[in-house]
Protein backbone atom coordinates (compact mmCIF):
# COMPACT_ATOMS: atom_id res chain seq x y z
CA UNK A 1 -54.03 36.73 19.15
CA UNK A 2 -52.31 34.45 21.04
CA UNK A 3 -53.47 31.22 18.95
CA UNK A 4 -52.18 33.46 16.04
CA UNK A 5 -48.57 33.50 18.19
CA UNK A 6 -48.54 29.74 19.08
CA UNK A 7 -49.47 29.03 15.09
CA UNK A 8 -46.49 31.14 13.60
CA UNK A 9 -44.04 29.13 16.61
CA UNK A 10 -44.89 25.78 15.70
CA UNK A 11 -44.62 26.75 11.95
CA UNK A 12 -41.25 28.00 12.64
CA UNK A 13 -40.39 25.01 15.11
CA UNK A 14 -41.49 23.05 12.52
CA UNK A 15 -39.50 24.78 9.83
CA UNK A 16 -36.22 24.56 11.50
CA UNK A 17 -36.87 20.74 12.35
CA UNK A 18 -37.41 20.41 8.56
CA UNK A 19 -34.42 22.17 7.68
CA UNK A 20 -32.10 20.75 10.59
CA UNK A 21 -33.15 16.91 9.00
CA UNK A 22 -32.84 18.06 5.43
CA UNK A 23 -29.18 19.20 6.07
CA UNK A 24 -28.02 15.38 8.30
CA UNK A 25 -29.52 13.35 5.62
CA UNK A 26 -27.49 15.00 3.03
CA UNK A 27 -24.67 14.60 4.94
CA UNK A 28 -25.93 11.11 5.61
CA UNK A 29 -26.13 10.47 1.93
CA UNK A 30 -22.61 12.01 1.07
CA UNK A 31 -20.87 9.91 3.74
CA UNK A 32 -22.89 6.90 2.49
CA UNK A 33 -21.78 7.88 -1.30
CA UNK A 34 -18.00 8.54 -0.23
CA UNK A 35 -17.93 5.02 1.50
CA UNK A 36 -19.52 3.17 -1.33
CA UNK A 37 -16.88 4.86 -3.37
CA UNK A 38 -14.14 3.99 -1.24
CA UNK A 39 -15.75 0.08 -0.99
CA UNK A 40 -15.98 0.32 -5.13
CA UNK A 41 -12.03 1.44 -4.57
CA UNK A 42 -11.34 -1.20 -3.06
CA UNK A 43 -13.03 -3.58 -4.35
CA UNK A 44 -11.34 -2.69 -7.30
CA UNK A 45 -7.93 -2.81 -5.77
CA UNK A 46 -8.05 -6.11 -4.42
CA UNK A 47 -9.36 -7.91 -7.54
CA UNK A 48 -7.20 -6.73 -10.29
CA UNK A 49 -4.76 -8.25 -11.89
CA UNK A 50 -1.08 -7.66 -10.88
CA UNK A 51 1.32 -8.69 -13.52
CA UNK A 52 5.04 -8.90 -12.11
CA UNK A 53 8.07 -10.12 -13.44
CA UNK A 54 10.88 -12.30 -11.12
CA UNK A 55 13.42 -14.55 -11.04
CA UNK A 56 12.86 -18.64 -10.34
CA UNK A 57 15.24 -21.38 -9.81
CA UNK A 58 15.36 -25.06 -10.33
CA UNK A 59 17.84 -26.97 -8.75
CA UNK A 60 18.65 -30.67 -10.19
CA UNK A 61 22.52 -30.76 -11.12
CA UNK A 62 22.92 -27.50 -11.19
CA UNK A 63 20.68 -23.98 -11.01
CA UNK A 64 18.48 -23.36 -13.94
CA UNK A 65 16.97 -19.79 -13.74
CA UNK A 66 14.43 -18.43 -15.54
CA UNK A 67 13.05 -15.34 -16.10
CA UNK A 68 9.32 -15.40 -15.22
CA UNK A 69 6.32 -13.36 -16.00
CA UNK A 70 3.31 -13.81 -13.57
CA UNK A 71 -0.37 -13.01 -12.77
CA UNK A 72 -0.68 -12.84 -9.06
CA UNK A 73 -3.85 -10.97 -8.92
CA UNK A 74 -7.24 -12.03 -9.09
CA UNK A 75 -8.61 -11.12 -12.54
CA UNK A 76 -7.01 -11.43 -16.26
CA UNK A 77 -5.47 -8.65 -18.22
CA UNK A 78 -3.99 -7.83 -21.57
CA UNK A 79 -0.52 -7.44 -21.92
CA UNK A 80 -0.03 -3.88 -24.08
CA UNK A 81 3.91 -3.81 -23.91
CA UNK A 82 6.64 -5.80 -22.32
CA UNK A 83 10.27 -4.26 -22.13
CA UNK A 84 13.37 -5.28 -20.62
CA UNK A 85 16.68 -3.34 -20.38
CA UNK A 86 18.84 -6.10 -21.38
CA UNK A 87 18.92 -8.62 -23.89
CA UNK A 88 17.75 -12.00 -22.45
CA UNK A 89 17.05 -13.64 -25.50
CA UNK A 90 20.68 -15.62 -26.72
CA UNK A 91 18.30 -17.97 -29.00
CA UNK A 92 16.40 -16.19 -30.78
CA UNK A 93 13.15 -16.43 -28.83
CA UNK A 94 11.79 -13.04 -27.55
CA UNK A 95 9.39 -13.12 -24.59
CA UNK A 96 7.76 -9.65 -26.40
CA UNK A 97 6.05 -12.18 -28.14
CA UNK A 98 3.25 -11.99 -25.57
CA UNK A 99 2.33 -8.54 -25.82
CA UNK A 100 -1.46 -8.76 -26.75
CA UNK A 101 -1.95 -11.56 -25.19
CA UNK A 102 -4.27 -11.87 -22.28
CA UNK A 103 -3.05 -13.83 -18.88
CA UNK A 104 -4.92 -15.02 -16.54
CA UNK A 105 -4.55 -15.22 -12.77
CA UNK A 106 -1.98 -17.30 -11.91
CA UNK A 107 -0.86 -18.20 -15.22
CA UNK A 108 2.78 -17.37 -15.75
CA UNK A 109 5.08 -17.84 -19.06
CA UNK A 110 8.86 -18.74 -18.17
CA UNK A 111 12.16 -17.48 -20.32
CA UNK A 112 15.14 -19.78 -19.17
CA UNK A 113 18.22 -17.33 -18.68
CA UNK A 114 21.84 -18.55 -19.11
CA UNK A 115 23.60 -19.45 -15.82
CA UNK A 116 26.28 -17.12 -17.13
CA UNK A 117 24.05 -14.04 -17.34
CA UNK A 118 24.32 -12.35 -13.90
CA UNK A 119 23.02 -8.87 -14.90
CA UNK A 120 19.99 -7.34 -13.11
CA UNK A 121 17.05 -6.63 -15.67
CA UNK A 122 14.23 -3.55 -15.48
CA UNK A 123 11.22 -5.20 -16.89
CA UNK A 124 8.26 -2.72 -17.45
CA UNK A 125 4.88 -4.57 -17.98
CA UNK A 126 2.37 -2.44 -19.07
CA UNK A 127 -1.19 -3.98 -19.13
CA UNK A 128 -4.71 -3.40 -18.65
CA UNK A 129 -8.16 -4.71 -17.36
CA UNK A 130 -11.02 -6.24 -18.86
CA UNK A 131 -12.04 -2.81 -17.81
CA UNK A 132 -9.54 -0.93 -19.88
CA UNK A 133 -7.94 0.50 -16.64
CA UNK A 134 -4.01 0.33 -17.54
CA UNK A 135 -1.55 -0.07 -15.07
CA UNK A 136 2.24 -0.19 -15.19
CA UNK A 137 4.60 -2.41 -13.36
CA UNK A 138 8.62 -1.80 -13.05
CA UNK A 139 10.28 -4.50 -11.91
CA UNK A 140 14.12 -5.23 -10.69
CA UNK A 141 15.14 -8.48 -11.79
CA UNK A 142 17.99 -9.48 -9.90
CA UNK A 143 19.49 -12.84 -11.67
CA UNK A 144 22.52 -13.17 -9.78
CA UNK A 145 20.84 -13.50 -6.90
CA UNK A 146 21.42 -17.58 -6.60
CA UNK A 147 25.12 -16.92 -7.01
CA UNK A 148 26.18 -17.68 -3.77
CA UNK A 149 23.06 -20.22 -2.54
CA UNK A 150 25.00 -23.96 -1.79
CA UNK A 151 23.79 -26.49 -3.87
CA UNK A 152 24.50 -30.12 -4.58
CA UNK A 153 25.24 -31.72 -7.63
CA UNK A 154 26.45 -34.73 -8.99
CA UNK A 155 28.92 -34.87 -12.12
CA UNK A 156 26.86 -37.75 -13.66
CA UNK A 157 27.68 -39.44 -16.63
CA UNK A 158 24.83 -41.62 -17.01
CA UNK A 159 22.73 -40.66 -20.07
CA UNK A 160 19.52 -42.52 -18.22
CA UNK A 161 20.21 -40.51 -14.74
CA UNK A 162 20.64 -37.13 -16.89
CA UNK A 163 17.37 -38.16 -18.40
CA UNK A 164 15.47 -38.75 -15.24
CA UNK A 165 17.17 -35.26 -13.53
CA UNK A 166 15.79 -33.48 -16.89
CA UNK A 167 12.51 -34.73 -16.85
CA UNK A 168 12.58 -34.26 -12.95
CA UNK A 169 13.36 -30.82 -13.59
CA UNK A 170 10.55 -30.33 -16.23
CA UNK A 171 8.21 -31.61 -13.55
CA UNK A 172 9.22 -29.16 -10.43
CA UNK A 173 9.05 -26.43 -13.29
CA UNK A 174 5.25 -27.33 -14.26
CA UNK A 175 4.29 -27.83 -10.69
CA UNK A 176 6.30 -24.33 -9.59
């Protein structure tokens, strides 16, 4: 009788052990799941492409600014639409010419604006992932923002010095 007593204890010692470790290795497996997710997450987050849209100067004899799209994340993407709120295109070129076209990180396409245009721009950028995750970027263009930045000039006359300070120019812009 009591060996019968002792038996049906350690069965039910036994029991709740089992039961007690069943239940912290599924929460041990759910926490492990919800980090990997959150790992995946950001994983994710810090290697996707970031397409943003800003101004850039160049100063030689005077400011040249351009409007520039960019790729300052770490993975391509496929431009699906590109708007802006104001017409930025006075010669007939139209930067909407790169929707469909994939960009890779750190390659950038620049629009030369007018020194007289001094309007701020909303550029949407919609794109997406080799993934097909889409992601949409509004950005504020400001393009008068170099309006009261000192620069020098010079009023040269020289058609050689104009050349160098063009091809100067076209230099600083491929290096930028």
């Amino acid at each position: 009788m009591l060996s019968d007593i002792i038996n049906i204890i350690s069965i039910i010692a036994s029991t709740s052990v089992s039961i007690i470790s069943i239940y912290y290795s599924h929460k041990a497996v759910k926490i492990a799941s919800e980090a990997n997710k959150l790992t995946a997450e950001v994983t994710e987050e810090a290697n996707r492409p970031v397409i943003v849209a800003y101004l850039d100067t160049i100063e030689i004899n005077d400011f040249h600014k351009y409007l520039v799209i960019k790729n300052f994340g770490n993975t391509s993407a496929t431009i699906l639409d590109l708007k802006f709120s104001k017409d930025i295109d006075t010669l007939g070129f139209n930067m909407s010419s790169l929707v469909g076209y994939t960009i890779a990180p750190s390659q950038k396409f620049m629009h030369i604006l007018d020194n007289s245009f001094k309007e701020t721009i909303v550029v949407n950028i919609i794109y997406q992932n080799s993934a097909g995750k889409t992601y949409d970027e509004v950005c504020l263009v400001k393009t008068d923002a170099t309006s009261k930045l000192l620069w020098v000039g010079s009023s040269d006359t020289d058609k050689t010095r104009k050349l160098l300070k063009n091809s100067a120019e076209a230099i600083i812009k491929s290096l930028k």
